[in-house]
PDB file of N, CA and C in Angstrom:
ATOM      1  N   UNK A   1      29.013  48.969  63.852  1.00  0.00           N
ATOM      2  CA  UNK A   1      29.840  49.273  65.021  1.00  0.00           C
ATOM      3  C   UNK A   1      30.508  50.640  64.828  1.00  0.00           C
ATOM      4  N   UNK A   2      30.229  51.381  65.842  1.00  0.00           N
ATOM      5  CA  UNK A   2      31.126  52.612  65.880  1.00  0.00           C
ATOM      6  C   UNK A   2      32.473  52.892  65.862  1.00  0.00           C
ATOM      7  N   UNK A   3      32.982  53.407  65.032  1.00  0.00           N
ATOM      8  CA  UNK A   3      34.954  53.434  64.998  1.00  0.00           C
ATOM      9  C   UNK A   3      35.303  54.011  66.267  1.00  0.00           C
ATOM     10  N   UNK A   4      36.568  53.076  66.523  1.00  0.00           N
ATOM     11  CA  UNK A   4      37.165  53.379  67.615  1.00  0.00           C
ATOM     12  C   UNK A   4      38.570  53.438  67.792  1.00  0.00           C
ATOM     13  N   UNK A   5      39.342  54.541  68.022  1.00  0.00           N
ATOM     14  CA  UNK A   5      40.418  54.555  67.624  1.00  0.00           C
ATOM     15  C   UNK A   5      41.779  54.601  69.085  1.00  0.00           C
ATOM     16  N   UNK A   6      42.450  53.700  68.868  1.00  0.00           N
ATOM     17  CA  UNK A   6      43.444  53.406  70.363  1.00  0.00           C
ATOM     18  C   UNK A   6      44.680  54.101  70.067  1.00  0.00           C
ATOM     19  N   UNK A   7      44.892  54.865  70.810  1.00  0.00           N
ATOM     20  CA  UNK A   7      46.643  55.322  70.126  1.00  0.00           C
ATOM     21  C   UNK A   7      47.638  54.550  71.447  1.00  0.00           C
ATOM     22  N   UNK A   8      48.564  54.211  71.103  1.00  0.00           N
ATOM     23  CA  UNK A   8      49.297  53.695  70.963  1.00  0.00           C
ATOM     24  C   UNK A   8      50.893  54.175  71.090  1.00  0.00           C
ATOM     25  N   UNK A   9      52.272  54.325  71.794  1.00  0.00           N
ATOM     26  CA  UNK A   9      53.414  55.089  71.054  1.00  0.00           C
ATOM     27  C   UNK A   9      54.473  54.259  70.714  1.00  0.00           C
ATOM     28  N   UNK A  10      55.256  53.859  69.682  1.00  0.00           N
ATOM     29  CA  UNK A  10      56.534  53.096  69.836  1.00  0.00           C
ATOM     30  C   UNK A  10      57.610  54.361  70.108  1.00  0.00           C
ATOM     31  N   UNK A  11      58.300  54.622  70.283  1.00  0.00           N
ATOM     32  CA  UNK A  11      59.420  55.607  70.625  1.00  0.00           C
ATOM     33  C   UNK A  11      58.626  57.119  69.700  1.00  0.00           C
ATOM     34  N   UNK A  12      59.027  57.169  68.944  1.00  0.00           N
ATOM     35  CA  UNK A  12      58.605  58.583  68.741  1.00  0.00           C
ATOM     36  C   UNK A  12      57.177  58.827  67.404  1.00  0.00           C
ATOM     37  N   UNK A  13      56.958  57.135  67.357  1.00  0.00           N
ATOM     38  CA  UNK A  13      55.892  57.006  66.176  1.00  0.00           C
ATOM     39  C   UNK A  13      54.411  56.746  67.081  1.00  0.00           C
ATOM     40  N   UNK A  14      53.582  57.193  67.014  1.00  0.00           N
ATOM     41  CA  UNK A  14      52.324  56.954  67.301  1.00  0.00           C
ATOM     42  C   UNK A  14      51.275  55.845  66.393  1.00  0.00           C
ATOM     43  N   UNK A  15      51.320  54.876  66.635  1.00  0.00           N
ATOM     44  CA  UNK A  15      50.411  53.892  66.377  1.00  0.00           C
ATOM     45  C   UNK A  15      48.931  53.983  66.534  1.00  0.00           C
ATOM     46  N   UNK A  16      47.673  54.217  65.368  1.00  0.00           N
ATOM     47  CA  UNK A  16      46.641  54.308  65.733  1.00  0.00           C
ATOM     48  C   UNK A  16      45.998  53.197  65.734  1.00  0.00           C
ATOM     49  N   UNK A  17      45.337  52.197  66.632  1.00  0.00           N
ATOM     50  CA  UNK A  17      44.665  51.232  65.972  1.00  0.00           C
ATOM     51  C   UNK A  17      43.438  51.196  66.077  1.00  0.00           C
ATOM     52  N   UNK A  18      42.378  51.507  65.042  1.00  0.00           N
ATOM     53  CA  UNK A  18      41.180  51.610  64.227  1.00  0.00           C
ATOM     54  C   UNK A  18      40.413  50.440  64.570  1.00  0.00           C
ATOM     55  N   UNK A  19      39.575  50.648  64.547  1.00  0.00           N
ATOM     56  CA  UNK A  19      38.383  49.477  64.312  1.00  0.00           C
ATOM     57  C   UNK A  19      36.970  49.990  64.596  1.00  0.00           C
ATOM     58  N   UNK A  20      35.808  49.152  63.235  1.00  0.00           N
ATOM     59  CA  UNK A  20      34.879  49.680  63.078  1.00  0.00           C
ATOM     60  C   UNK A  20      34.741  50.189  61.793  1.00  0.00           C
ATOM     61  N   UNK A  21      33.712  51.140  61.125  1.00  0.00           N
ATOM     62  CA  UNK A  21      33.945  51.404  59.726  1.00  0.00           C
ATOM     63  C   UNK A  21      34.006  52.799  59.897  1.00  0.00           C
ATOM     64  N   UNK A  22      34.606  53.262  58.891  1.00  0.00           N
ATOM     65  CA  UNK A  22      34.920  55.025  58.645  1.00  0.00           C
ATOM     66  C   UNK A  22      34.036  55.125  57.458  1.00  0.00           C
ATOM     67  N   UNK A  23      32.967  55.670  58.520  1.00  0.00           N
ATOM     68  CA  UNK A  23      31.855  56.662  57.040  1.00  0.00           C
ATOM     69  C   UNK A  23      31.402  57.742  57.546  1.00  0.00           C
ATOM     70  N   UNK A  24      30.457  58.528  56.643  1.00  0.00           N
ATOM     71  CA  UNK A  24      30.058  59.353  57.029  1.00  0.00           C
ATOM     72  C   UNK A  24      29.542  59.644  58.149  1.00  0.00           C
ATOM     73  N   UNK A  25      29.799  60.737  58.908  1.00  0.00           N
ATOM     74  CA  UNK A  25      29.229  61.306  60.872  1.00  0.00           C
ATOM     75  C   UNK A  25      30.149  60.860  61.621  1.00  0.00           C
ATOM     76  N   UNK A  26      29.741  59.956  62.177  1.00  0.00           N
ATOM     77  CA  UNK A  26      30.723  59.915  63.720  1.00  0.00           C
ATOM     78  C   UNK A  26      32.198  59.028  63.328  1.00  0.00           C
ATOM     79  N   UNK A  27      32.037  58.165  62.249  1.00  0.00           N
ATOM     80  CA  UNK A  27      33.740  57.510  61.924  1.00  0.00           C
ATOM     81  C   UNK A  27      34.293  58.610  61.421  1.00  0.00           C
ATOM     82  N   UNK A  28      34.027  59.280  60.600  1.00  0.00           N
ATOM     83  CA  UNK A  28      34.738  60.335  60.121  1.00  0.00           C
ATOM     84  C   UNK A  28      35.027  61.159  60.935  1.00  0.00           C
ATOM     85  N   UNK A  29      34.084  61.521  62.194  1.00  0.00           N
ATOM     86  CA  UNK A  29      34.737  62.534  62.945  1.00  0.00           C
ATOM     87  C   UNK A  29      35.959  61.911  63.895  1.00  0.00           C
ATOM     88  N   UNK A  30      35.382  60.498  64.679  1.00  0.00           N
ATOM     89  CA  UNK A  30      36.251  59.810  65.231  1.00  0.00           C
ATOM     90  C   UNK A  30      37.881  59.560  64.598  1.00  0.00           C
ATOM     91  N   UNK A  31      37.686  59.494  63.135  1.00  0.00           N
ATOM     92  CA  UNK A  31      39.003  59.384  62.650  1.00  0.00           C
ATOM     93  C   UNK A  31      39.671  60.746  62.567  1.00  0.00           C
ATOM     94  N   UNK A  32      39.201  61.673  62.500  1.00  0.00           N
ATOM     95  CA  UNK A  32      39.803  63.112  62.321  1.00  0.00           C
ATOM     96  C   UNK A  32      40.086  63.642  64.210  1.00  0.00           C
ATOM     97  N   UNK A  33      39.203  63.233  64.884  1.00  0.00           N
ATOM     98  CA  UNK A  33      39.465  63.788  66.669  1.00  0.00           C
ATOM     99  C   UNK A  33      40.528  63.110  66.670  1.00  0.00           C
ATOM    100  N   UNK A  34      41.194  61.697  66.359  1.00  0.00           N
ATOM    101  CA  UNK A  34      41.455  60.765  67.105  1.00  0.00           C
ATOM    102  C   UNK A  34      43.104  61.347  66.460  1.00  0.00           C
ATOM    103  N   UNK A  35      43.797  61.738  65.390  1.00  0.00           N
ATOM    104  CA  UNK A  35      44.075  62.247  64.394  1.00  0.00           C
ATOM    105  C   UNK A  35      45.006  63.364  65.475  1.00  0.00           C
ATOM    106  N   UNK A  36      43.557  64.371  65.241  1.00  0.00           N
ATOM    107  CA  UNK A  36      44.260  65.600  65.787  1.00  0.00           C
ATOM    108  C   UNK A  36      44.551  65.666  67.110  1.00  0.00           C
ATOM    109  N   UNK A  37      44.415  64.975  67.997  1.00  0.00           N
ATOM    110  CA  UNK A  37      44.764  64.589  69.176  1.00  0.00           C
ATOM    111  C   UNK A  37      45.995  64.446  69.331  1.00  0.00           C
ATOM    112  N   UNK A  38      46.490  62.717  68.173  1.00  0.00           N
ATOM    113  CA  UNK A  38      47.875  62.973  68.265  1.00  0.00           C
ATOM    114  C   UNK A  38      48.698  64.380  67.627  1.00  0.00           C
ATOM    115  N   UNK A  39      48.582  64.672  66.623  1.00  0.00           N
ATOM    116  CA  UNK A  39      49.224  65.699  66.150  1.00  0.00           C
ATOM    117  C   UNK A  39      49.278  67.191  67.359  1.00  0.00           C
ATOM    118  N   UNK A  40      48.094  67.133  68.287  1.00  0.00           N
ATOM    119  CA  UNK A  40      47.925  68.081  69.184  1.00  0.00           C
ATOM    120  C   UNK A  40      49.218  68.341  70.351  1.00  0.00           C
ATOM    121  N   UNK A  41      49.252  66.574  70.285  1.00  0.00           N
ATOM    122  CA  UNK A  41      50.316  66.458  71.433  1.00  0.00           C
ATOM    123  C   UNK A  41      51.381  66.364  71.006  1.00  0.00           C
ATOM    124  N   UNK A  42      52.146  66.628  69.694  1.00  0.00           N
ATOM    125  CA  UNK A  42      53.294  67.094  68.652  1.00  0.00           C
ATOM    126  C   UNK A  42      53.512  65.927  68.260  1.00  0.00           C
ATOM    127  N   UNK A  43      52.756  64.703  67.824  1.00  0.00           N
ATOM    128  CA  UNK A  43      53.224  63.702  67.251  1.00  0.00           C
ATOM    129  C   UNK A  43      53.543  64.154  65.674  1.00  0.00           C
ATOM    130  N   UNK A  44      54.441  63.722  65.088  1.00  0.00           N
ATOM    131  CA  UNK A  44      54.524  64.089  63.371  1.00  0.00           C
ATOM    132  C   UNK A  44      54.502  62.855  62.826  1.00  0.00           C
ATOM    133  N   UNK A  45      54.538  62.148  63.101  1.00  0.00           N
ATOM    134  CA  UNK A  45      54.671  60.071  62.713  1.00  0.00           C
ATOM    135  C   UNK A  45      53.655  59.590  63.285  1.00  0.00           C
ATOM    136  N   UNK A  46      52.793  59.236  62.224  1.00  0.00           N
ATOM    137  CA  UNK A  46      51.740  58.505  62.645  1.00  0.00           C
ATOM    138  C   UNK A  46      51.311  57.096  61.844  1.00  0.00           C
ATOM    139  N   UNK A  47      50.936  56.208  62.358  1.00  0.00           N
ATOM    140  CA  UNK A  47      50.363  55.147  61.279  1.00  0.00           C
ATOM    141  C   UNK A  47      49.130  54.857  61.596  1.00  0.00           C
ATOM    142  N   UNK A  48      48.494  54.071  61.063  1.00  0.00           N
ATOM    143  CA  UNK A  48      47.171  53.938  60.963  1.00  0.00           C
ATOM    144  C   UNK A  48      47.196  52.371  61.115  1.00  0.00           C
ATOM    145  N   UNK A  49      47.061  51.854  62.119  1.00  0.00           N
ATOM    146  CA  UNK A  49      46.503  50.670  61.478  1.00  0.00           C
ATOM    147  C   UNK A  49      45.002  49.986  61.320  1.00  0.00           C
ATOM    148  N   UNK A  50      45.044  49.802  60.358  1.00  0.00           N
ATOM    149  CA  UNK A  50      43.639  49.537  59.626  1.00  0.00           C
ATOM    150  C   UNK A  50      42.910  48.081  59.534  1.00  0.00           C
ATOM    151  N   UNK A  51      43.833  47.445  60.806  1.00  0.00           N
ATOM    152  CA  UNK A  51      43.315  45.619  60.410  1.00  0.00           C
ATOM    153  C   UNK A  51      42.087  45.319  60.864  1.00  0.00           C
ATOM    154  N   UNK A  52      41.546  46.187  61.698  1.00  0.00           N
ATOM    155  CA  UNK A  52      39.701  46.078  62.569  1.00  0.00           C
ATOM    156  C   UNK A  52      39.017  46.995  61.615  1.00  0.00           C
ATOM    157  N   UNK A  53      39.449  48.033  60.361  1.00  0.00           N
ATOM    158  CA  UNK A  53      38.493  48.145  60.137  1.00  0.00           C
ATOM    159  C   UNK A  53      38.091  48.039  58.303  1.00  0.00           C
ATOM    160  N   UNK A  54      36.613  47.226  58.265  1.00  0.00           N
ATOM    161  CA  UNK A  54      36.445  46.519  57.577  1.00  0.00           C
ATOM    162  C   UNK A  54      35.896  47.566  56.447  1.00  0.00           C
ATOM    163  N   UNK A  55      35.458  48.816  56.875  1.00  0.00           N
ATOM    164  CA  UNK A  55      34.997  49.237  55.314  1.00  0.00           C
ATOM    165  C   UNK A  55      35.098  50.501  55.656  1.00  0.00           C
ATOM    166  N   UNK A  56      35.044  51.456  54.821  1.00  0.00           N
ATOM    167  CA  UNK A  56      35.278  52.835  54.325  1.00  0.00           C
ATOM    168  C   UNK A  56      34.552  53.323  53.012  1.00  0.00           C
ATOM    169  N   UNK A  57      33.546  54.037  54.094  1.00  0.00           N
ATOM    170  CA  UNK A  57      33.029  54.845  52.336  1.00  0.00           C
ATOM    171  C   UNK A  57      33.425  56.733  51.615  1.00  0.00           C
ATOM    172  N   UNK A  58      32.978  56.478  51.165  1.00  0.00           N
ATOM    173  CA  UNK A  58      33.544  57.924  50.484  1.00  0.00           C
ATOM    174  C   UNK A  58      33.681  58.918  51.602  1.00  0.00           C
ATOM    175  N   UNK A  59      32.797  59.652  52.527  1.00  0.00           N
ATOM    176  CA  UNK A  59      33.406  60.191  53.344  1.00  0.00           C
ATOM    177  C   UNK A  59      34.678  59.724  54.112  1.00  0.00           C
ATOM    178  N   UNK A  60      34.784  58.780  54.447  1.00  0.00           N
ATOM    179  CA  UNK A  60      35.641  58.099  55.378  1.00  0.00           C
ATOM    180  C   UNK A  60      36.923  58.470  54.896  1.00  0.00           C
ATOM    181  N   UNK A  61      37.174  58.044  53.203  1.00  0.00           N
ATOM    182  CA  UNK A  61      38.454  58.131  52.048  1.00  0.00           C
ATOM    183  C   UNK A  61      38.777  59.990  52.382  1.00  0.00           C
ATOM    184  N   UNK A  62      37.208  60.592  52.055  1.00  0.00           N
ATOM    185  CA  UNK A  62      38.098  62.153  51.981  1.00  0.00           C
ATOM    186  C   UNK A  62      38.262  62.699  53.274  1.00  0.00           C
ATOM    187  N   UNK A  63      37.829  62.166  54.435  1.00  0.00           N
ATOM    188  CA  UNK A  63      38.779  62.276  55.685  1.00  0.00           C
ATOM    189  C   UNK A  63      40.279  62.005  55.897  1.00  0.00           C
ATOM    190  N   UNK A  64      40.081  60.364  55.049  1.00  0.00           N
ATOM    191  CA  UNK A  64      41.901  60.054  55.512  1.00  0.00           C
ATOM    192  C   UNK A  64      42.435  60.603  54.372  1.00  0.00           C
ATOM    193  N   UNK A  65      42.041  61.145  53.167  1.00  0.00           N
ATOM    194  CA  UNK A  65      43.311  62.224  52.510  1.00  0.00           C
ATOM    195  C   UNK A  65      43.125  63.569  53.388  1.00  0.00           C
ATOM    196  N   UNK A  66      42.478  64.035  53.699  1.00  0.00           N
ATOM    197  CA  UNK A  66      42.342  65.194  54.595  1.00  0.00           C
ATOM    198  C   UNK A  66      42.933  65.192  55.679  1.00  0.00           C
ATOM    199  N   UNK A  67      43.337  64.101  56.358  1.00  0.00           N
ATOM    200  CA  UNK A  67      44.332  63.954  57.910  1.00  0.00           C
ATOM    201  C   UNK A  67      45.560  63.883  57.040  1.00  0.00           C
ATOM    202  N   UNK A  68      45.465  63.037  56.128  1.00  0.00           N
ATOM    203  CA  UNK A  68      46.926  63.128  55.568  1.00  0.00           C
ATOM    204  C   UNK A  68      47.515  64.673  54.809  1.00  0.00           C
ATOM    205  N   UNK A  69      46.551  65.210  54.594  1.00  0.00           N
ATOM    206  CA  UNK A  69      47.303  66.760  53.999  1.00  0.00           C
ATOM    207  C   UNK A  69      47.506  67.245  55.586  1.00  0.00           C
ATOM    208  N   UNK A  70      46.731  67.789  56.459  1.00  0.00           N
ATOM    209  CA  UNK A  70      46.877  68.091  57.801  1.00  0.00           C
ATOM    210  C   UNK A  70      47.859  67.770  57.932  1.00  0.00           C
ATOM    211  N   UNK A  71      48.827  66.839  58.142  1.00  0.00           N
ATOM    212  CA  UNK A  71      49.904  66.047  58.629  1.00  0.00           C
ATOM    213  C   UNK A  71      51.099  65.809  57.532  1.00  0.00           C
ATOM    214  N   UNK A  72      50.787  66.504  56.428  1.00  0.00           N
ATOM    215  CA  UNK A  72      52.037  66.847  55.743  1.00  0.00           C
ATOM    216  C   UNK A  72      52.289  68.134  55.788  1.00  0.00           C
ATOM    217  N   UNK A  73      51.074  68.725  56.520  1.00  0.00           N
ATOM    218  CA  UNK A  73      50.915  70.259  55.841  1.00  0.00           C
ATOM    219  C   UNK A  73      52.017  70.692  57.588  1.00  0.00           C
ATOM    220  N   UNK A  74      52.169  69.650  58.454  1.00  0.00           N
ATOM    221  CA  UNK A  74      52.707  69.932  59.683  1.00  0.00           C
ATOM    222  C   UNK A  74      54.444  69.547  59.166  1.00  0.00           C
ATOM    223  N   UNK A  75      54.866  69.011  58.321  1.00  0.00           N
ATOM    224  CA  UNK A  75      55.954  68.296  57.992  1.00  0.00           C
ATOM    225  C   UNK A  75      56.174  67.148  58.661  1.00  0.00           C
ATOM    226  N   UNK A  76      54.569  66.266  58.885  1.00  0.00           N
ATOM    227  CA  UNK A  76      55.074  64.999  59.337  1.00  0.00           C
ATOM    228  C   UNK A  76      54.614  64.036  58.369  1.00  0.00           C
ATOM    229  N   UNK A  77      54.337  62.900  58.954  1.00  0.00           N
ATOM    230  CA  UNK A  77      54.396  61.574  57.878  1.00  0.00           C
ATOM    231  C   UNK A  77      52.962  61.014  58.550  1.00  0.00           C
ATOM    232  N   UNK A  78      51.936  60.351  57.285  1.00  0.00           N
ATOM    233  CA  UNK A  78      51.055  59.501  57.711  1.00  0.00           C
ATOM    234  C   UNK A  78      51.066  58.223  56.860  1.00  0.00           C
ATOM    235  N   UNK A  79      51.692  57.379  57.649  1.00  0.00           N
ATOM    236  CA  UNK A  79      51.767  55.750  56.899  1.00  0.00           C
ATOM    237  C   UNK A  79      50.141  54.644  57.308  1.00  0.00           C
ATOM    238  N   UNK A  80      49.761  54.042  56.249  1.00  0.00           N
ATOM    239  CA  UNK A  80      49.140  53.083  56.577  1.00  0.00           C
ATOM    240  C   UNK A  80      49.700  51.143  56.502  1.00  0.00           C
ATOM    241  N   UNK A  81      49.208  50.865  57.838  1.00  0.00           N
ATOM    242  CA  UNK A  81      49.362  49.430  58.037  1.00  0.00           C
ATOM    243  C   UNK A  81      47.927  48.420  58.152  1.00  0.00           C
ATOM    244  N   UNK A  82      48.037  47.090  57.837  1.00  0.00           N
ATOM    245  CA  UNK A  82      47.628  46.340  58.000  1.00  0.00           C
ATOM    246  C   UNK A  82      46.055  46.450  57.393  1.00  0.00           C
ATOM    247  N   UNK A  83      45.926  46.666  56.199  1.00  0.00           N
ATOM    248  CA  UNK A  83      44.898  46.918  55.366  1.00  0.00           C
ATOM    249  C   UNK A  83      43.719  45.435  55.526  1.00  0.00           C
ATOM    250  N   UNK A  84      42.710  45.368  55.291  1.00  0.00           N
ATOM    251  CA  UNK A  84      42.119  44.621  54.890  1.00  0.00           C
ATOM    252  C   UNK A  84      41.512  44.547  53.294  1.00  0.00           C
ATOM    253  N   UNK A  85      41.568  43.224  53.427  1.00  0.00           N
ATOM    254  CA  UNK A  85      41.136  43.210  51.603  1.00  0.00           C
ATOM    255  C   UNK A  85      40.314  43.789  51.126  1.00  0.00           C
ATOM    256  N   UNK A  86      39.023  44.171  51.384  1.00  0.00           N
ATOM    257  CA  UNK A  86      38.319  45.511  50.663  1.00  0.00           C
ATOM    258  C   UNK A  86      38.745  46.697  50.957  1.00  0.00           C
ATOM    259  N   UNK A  87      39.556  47.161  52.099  1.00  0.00           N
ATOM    260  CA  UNK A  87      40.301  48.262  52.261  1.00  0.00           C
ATOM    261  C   UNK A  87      41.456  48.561  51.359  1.00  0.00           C
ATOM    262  N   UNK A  88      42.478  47.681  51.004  1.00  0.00           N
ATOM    263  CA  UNK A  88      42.839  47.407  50.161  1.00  0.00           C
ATOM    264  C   UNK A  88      42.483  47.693  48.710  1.00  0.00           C
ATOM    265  N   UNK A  89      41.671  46.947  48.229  1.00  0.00           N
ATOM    266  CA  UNK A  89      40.841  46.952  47.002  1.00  0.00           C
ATOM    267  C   UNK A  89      40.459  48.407  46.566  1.00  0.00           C
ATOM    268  N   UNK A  90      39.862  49.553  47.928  1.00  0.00           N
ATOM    269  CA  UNK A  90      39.504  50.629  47.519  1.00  0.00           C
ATOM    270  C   UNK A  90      40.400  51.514  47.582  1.00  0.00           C
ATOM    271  N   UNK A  91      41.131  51.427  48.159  1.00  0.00           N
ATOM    272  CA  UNK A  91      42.678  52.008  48.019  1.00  0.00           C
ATOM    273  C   UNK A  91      43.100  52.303  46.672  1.00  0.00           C
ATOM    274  N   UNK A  92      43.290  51.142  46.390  1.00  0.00           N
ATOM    275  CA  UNK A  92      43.873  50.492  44.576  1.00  0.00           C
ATOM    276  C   UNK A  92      43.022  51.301  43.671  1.00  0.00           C
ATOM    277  N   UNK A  93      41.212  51.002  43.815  1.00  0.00           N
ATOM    278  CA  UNK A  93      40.740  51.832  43.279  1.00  0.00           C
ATOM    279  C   UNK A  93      40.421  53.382  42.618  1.00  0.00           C
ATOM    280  N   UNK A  94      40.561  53.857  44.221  1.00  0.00           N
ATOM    281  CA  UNK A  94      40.595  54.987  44.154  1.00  0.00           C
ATOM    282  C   UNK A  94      42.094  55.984  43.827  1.00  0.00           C
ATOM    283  N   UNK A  95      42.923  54.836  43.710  1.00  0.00           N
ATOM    284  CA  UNK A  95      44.277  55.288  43.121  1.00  0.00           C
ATOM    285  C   UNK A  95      45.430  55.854  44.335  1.00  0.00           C
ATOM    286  N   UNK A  96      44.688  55.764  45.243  1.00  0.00           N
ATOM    287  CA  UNK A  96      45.379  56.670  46.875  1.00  0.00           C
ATOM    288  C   UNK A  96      46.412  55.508  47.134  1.00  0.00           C
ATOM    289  N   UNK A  97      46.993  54.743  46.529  1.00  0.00           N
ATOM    290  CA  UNK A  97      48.329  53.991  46.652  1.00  0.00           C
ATOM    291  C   UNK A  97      49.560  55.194  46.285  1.00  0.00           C
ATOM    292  N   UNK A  98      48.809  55.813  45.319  1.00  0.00           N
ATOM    293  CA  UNK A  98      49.998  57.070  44.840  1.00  0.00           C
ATOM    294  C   UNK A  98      49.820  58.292  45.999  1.00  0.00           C
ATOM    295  N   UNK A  99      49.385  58.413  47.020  1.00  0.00           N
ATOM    296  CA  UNK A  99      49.011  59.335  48.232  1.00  0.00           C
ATOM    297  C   UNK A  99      49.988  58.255  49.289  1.00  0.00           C
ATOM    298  N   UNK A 100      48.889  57.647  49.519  1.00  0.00           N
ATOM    299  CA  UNK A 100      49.621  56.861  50.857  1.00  0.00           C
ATOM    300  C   UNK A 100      50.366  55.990  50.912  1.00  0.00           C
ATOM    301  N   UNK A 101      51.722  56.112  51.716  1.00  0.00           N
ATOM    302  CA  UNK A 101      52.522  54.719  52.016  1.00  0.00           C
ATOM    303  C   UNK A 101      51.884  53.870  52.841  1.00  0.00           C
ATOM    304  N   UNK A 102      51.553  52.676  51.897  1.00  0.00           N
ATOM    305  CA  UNK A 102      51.097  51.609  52.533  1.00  0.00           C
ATOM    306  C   UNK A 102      51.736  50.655  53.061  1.00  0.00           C
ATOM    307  N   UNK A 103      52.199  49.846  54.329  1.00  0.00           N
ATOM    308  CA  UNK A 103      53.241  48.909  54.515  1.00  0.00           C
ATOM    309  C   UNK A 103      52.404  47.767  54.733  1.00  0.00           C
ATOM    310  N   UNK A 104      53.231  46.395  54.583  1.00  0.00           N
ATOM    311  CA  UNK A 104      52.851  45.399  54.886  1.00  0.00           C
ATOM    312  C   UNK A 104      52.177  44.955  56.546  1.00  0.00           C
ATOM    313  N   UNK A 105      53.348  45.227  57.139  1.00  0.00           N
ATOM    314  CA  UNK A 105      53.258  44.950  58.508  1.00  0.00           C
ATOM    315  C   UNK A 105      54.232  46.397  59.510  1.00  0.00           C
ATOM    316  N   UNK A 106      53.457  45.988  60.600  1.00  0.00           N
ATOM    317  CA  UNK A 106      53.726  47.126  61.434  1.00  0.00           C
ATOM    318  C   UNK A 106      55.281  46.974  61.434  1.00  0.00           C
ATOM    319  N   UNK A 107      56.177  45.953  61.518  1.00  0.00           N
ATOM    320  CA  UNK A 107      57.899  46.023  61.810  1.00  0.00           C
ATOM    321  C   UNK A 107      57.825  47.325  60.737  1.00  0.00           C
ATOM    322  N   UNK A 108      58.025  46.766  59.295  1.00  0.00           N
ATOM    323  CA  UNK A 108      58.466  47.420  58.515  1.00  0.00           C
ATOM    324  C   UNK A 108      57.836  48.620  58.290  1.00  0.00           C
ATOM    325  N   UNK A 109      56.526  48.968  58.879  1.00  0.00           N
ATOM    326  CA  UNK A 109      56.053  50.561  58.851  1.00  0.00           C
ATOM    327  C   UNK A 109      57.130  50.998  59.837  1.00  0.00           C
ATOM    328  N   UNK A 110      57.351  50.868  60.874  1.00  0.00           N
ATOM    329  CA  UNK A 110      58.129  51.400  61.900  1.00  0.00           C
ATOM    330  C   UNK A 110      59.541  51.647  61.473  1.00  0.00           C
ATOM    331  N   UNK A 111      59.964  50.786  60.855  1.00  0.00           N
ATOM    332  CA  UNK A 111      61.442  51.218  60.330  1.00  0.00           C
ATOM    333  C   UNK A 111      61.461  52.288  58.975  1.00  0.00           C
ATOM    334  N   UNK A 112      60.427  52.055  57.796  1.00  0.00           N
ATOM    335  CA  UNK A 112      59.811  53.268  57.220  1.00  0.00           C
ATOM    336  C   UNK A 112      60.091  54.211  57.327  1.00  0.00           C
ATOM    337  N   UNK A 113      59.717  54.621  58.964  1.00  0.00           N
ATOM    338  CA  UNK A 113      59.964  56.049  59.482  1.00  0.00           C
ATOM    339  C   UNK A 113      61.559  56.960  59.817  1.00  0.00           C
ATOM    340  N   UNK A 114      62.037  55.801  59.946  1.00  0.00           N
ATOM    341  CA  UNK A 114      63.096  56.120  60.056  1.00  0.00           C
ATOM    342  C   UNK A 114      64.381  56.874  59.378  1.00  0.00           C
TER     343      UNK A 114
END
């Protein structure tokens, strides 16, 4: 299935919600358009939520550290929510727990920001 990404706004945080897998070609681009879109329209708070999508391969990973430098490199914030367990797992793996704030659930990403 092709990634598909919904944005979303709570007051001044932009909610992305994902679904589908982020790999190489079109998830990766979809996650980076979908990305700079918000940031286009001056969002600096963004989250990700990640509960639709089920896998991520290596391109996919050096996209979302790559939106995330983009988006620090703006002085904003990129939080991730609602991981799934192999999303999760490669997270852990790949050590990007020390990169990304990961939250449990969307309440507490949202207050996060604050």
């Amino acid at each position: 299935m092709a990634l598909q990404g919904t944005i979303r706004q709570v007051e001044d945080i932009v909610i992305i919600d994902f679904s589908g897998k982020i790999t190489l070609g079109e998830g990766s681009s979809t996650l980076r358009n979908t990305i700079r879109t918000a940031l286009d329209a001056g969002n600096r708070k963004i989250l990700l939520n990640l509960s639709d999508v089920d896998y991520i391969d290596s391109s996919g990973i050096g996209e979302m550290v790559s939106a995330y430098t983009t988006v620090r490199g703006l002085s904003g914030e990129l939080k991730l929510v609602y991981l799934t367990k192999r999303v999760h797992d490669l997270i852990q793996i790949t050590r990007l727990f020390t990169v990304f704030d990961v939250q449990a659930d969307e309440h507490s990403a949202l207050r996060s920001f604050k």
